[in-house]
Protein backbone atom coordinates (compact mmCIF):
# COMPACT_ATOMS: atom_id res chain seq x y z
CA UNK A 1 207.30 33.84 141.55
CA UNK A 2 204.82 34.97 138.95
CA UNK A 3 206.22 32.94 135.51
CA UNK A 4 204.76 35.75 133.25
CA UNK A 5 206.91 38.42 135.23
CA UNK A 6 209.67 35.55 135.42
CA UNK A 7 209.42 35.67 131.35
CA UNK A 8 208.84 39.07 131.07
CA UNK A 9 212.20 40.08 133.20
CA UNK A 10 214.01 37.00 131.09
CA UNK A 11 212.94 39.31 127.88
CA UNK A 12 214.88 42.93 129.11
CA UNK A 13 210.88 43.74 128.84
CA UNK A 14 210.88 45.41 132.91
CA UNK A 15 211.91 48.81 133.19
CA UNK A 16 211.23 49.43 137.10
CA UNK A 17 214.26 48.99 138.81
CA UNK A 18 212.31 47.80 142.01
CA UNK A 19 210.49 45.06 140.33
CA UNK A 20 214.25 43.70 139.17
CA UNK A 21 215.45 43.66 142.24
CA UNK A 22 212.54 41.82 143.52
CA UNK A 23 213.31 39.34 140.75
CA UNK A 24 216.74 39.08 141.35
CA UNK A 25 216.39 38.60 145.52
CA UNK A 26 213.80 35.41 144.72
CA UNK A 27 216.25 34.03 142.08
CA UNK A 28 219.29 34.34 144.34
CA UNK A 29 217.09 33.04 147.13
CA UNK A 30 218.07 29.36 146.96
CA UNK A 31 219.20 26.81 143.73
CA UNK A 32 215.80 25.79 143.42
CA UNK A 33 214.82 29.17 142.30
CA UNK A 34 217.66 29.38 140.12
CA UNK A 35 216.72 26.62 138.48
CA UNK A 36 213.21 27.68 137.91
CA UNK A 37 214.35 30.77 136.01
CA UNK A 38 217.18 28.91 133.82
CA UNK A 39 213.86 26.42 132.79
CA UNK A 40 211.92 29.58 132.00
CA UNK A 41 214.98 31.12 130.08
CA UNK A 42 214.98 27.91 128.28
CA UNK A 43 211.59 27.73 127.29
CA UNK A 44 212.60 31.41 125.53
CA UNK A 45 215.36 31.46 124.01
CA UNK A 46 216.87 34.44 124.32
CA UNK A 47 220.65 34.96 123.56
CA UNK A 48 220.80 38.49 124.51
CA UNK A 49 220.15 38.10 127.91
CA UNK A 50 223.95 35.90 128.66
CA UNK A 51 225.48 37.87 131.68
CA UNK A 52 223.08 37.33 134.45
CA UNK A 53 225.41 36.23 136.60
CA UNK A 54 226.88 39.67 136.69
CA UNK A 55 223.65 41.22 138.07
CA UNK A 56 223.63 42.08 141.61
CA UNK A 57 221.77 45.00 143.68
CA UNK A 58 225.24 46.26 143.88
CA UNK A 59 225.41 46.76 140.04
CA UNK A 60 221.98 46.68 138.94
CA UNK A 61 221.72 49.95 138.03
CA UNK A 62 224.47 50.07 135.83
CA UNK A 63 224.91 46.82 134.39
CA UNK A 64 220.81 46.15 133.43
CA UNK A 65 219.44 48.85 131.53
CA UNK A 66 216.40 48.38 129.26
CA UNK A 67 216.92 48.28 125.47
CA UNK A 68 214.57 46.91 124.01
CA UNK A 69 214.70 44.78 120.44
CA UNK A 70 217.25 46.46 118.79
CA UNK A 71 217.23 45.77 115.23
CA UNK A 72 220.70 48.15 114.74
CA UNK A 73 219.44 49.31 111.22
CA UNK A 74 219.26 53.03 110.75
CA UNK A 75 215.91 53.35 108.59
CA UNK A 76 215.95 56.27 108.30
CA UNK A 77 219.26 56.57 106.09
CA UNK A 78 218.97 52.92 104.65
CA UNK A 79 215.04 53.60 104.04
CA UNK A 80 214.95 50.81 101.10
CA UNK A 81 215.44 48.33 103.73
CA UNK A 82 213.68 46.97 106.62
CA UNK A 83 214.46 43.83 108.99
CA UNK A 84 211.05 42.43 110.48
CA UNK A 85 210.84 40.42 113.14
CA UNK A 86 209.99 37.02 112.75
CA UNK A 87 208.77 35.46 116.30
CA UNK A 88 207.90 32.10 116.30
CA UNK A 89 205.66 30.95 119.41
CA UNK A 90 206.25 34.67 120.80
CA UNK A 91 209.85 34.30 121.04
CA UNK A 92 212.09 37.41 121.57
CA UNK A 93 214.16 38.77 118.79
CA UNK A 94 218.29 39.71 118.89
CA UNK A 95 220.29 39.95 116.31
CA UNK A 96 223.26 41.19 114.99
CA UNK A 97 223.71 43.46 112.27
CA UNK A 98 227.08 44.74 110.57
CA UNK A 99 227.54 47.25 107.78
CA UNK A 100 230.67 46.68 105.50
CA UNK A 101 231.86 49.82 103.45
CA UNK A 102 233.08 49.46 100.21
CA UNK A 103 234.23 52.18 97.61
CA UNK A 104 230.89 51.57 95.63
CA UNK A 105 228.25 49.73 98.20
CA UNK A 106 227.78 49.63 101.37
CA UNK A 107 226.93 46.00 102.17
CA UNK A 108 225.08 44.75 105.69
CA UNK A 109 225.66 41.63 106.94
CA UNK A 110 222.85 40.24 109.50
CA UNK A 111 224.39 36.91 111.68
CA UNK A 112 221.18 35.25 113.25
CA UNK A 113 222.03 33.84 116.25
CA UNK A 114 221.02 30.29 117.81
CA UNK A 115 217.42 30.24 119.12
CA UNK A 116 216.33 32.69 116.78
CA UNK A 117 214.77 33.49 113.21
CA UNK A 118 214.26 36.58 111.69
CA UNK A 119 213.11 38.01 108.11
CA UNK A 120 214.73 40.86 106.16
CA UNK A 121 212.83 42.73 102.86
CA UNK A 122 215.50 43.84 100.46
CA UNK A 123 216.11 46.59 98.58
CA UNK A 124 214.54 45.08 95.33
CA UNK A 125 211.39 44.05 97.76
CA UNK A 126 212.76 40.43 97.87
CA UNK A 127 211.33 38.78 100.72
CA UNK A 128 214.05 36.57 102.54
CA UNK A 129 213.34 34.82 105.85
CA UNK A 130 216.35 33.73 107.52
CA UNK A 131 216.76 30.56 109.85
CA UNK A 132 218.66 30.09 113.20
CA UNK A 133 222.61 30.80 112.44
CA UNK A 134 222.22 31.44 109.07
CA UNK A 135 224.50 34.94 108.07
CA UNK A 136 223.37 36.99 105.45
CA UNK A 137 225.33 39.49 103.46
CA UNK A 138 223.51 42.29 100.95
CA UNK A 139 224.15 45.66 99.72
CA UNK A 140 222.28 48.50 100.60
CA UNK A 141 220.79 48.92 96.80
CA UNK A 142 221.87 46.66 94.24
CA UNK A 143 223.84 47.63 91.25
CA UNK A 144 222.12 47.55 87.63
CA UNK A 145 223.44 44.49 85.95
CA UNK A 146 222.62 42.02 88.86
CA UNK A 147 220.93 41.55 92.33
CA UNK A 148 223.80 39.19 94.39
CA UNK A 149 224.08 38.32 97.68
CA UNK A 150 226.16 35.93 99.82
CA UNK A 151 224.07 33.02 102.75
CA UNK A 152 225.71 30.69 104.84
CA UNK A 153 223.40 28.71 106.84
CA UNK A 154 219.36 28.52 106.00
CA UNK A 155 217.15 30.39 104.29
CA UNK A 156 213.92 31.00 102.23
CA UNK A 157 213.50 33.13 99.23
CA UNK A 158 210.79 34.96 97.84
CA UNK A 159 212.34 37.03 94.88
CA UNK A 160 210.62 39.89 93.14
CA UNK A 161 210.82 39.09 88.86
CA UNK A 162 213.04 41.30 87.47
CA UNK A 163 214.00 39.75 84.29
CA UNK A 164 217.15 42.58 83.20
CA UNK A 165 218.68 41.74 86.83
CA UNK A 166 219.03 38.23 87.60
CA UNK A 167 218.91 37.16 91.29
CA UNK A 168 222.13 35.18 92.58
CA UNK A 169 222.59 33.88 96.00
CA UNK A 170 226.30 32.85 96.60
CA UNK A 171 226.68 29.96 99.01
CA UNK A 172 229.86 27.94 100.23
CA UNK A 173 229.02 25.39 96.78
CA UNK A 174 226.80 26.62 93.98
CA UNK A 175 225.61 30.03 92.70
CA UNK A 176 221.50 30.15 92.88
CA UNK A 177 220.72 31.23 90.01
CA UNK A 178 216.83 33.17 89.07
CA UNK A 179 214.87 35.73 87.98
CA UNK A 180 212.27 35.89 90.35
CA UNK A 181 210.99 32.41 91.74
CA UNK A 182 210.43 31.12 95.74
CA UNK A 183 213.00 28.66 97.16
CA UNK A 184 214.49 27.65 100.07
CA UNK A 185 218.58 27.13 100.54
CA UNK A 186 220.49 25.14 103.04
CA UNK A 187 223.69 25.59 103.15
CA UNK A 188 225.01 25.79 106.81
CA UNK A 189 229.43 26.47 106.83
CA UNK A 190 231.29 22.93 107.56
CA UNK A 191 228.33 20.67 106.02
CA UNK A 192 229.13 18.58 102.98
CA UNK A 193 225.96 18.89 101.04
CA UNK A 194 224.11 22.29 99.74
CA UNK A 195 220.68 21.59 99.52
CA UNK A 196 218.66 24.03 96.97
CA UNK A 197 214.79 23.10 97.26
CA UNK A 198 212.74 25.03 94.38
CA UNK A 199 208.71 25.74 95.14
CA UNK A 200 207.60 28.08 92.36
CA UNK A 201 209.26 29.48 89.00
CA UNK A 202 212.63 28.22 88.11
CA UNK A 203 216.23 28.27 88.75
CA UNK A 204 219.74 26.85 87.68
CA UNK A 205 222.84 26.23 89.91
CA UNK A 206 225.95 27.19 88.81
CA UNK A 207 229.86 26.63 90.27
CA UNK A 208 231.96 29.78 90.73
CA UNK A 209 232.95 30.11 87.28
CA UNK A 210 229.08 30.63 86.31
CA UNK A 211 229.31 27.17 84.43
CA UNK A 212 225.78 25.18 84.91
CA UNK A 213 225.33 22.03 87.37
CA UNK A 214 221.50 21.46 87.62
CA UNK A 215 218.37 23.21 85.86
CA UNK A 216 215.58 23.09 88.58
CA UNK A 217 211.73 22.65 88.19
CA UNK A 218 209.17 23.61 91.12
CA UNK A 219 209.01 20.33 93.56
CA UNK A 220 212.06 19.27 93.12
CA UNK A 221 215.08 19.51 95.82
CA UNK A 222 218.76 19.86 94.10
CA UNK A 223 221.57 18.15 96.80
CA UNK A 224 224.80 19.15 95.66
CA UNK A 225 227.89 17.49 97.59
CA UNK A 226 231.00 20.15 98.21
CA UNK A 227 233.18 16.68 98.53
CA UNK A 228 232.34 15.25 95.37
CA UNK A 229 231.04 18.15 93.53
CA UNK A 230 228.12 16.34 91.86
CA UNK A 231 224.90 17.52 91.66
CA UNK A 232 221.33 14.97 92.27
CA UNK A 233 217.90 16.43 91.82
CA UNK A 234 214.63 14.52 93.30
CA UNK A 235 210.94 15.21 93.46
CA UNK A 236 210.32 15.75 96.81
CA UNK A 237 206.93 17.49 98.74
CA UNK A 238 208.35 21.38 99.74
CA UNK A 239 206.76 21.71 103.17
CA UNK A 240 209.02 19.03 104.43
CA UNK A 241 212.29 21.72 103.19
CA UNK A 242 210.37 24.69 104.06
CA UNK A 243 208.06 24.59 107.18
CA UNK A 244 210.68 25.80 109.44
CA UNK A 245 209.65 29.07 108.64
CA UNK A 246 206.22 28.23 110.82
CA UNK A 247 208.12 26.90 113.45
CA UNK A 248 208.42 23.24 112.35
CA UNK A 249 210.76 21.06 111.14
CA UNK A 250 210.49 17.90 109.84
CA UNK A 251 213.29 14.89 109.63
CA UNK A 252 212.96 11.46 107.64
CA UNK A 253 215.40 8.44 108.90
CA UNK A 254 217.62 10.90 109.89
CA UNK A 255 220.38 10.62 112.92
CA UNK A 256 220.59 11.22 116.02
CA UNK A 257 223.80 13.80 115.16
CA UNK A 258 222.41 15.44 112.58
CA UNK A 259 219.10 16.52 114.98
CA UNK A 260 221.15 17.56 117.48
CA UNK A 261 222.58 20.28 115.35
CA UNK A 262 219.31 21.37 114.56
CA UNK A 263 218.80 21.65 117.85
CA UNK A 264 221.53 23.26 118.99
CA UNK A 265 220.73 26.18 116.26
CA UNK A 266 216.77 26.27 117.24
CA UNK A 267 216.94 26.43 120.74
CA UNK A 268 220.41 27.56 121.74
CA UNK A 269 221.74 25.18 123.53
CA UNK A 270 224.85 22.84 123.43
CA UNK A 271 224.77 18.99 122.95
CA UNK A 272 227.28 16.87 124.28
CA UNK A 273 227.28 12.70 123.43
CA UNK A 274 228.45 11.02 126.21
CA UNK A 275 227.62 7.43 124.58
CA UNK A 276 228.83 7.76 120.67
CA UNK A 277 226.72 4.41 119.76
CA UNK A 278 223.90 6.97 119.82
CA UNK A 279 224.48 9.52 117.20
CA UNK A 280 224.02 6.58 114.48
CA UNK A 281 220.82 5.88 115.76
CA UNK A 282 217.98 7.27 113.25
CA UNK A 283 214.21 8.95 113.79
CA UNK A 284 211.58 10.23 111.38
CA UNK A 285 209.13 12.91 113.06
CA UNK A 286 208.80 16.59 113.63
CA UNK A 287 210.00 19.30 116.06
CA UNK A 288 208.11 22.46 116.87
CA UNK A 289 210.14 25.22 118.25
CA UNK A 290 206.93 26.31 120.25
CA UNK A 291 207.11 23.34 122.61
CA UNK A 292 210.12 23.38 125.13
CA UNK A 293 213.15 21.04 124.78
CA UNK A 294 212.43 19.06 127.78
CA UNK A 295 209.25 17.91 126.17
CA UNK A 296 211.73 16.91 122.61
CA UNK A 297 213.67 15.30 125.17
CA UNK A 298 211.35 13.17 127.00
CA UNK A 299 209.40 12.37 123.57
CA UNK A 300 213.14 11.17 122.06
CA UNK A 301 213.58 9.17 125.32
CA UNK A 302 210.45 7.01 125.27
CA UNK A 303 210.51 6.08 121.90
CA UNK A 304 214.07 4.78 121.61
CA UNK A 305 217.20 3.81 123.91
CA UNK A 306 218.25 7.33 124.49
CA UNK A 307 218.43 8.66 127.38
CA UNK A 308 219.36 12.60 128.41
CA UNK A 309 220.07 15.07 130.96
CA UNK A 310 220.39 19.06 130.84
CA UNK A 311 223.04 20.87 132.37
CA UNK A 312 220.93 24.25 133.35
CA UNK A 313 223.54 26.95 133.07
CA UNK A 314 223.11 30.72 134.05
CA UNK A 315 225.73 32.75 131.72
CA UNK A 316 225.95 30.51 128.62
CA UNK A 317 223.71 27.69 126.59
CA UNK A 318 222.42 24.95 128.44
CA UNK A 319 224.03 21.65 127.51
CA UNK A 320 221.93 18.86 126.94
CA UNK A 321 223.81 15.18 127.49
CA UNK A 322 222.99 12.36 124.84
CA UNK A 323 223.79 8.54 126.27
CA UNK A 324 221.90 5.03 126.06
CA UNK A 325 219.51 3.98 128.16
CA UNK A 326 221.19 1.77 130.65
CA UNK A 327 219.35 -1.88 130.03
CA UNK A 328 217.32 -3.33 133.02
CA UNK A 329 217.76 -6.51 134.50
C-alpha cells in the first residue's frame, strides 16, 4: 500500500468512499498490515483519528465521514479572534475548543491535545503559541482595566504594548505580570516548579494576592517552586526554553522521567517503566518532533543501558516500554 495514501487516509484527508474501503480491506488483510498503518499513524500524530477499530464496510458509511480540520471557532461572530494552525513537520491539526458564558464575557477555552501544537491571535493581537497539552482560557474581548488570561501547561507569548492595560497570565503558581514583552511559560498541572523564561521587554511575577516575587530582565529564566514557594532567577540562553515552537526541544542532564513526559505530550503516546532504576538515569541532547519516535528510541538505546519496546495499538496511544538493557555475558 501506497504510504502517501496510507497517510493521507490516517489524516480524514480521503473523501471517496471506494478508496476507504480499499484502505480498510489491505489493513484488515493480515497483522502485518495492521502494523504498517499503526507505524504510519505514529509517525503523524493524529488524536482525532482514535476509533478505527470501529470502521468496517458494514459501517463505513456512517461512522467515517470527512471533516476536515475543524478549528470549532465561529469567526464570523467572534471576528477579533482567530486560531491558526501551527503544523510542525506537516503534522495534522485537532483541537478542542470550549466557550464559557459568563454574565459579562464570554470566555473560550482551547485544550491542545497530545501530539499537537497550535497558535491562537487574541483579541488585543497578542500572539500566543501554545504547546502539546497546554489549556488556554481567554475572553472573547478583554475588559478596559486589564488583559488576563488563565495557562496550564506550555506556552509562548508575544504581547502587543499596551501600557493602560497590563497583560497577566494566571498559572497554577505566579501571576505573569507585563505590558507588552515576549516570553515563554511552563507551567504544566501536577509539576512542582513554574518556569517563566523572559526574551524581550520586562516582566514581574506576582502570588495571588498581586504581592511581587521576582522582577525579570530579558535572558533570564525565573523557576518558581509551588512546594516551597521561593522564587530563583538565572541567566540562561532562550532558545534552549523556547525552540519548541520550531519543533525542537532541548534537555540538559535531565532524566529519563522527566523526557518521557515530554514525550508522551509531543507524540501522543503512553510510557510505561518496566525497570524503575531507569527513570534516574540522565541525558543532555535534543528531540525533533519531525523525526519519528522509533528513531528517539533507537538513538536513546545506543547511547545508554536503556532498552525499549512499543506496544502498537489501533484505538488508543501507543505505549512505549522503558527497561535496562539486559547485560551480556
Amino acid at each position: 500500500m501506497n504510504h502517501e495514501k496510507l497517510h493521507r487516509f490516517a489524516i480524514n484527508s480521503i473523501s471517496d468512499e471506494k478508496e476507504i474501503e480499499e484502505i480498510l480491506d489491505w489493513i484488515e488483510a493480515s497483522p502485518d498490515n495492521q502494523k504498517e498503518f499503526n507505524r504510519v499513524k505514529n509517525l503523524w500524530p493524529y488524536t482525532g483519528f482514535k476509533n478505527f477499530g470501529s470502521l468496517s464496510k458494514e459501517n463505513l458509511s456512517k461512522a467515517y465521514r470527512p471533516t476536515g480540520r475543524t478549528i470549532g471557532l465561529n469567526v464570523l461572530k467572534y471576528a477579533a479572534v482567530f486560531i491558526l494552525a501551527f503544523l510542525i513537520g506537516g503534522l495534522s491539526f485537532y483541537l478542542v475548543q470550549n466557550e464559557i458564558a459568563t454574565s459579562e464575557l464570554t470566555y473560550h477555552e482551547i485544550i491542545v491535545p497530545f501530539g499537537e501544537s497550535t497558535e491562537v491571535i487574541l483579541a488585543d493581537q497578542t500572539h500566543v503559541w501554545l504547546n502539546s497539552g497546554a489549556r488556554l482560557k481567554y475572553p472573547s474581548m478583554f475588559q478596559t482595566e486589564s488583559r488576563t488570561v488563565e495557562l496550564t501547561g506550555e506556552a509562548y507569548f508575544e504581547v502587543e504594548r499596551d501600557t493602560k492595560r497590563p497583560f497577566k497570565v494566571v498559572t497554577p503558581g505566579p501571576v505573569v505580570h507585563v505590558l507588552g514583552t515576549s516570553f515563554n511559560v511552563d507551567a504544566f498541572e501536577g509539576s512542582r516548579f513554574v518556569n517563566v523564561t523572559l526574551v524581550e521587554g520586562k516582566v514581574t511575577l506576582e502570588n495571588k494576592e498581586g504581592t511581587v516575587l521576582a522582577v525579570m530582565s530579558p535572558n533570564e529564566n525565573a523557576t518558581y517552586d509551588l512546594t516551597e514557594n521561593k522564587t530563583e532567577i538565572s541567566q540562561v540562553s532562550t532558545s534552549f526554553y523556547t525552540s519548541w515552537k520550531e519543533g525542537t526541544i532541548y534537555f540538559k542532564d535531565e532524566k529519563l522521567v522527566y523526557i518521557a513526559q515530554k514525550l508522551e505530550r509531543w507524540f501522543n503516546v503512553e510510557v510505561v517503566f518496566d525497570d524503575e532504576s531507569v527513570k534516574d538515569l540522565k541525558f543532555t541532547g535534543a528531540i525533533l518532533k519531525n523525526k519519528p519516535i522509533d528513531q528517539i528510541m533507537e538513538i536513546l538505546k545506543y547511547t545508554s543501558v536503556v532498552d525499549y519496546s512499543i506496544d502498537m495499538r489501533l484505538q488508543q496511544p501507543n505505549v512505549i516500554h522503558f527497561k535496562k538493557m539486559p547485560v551480556v555475558k
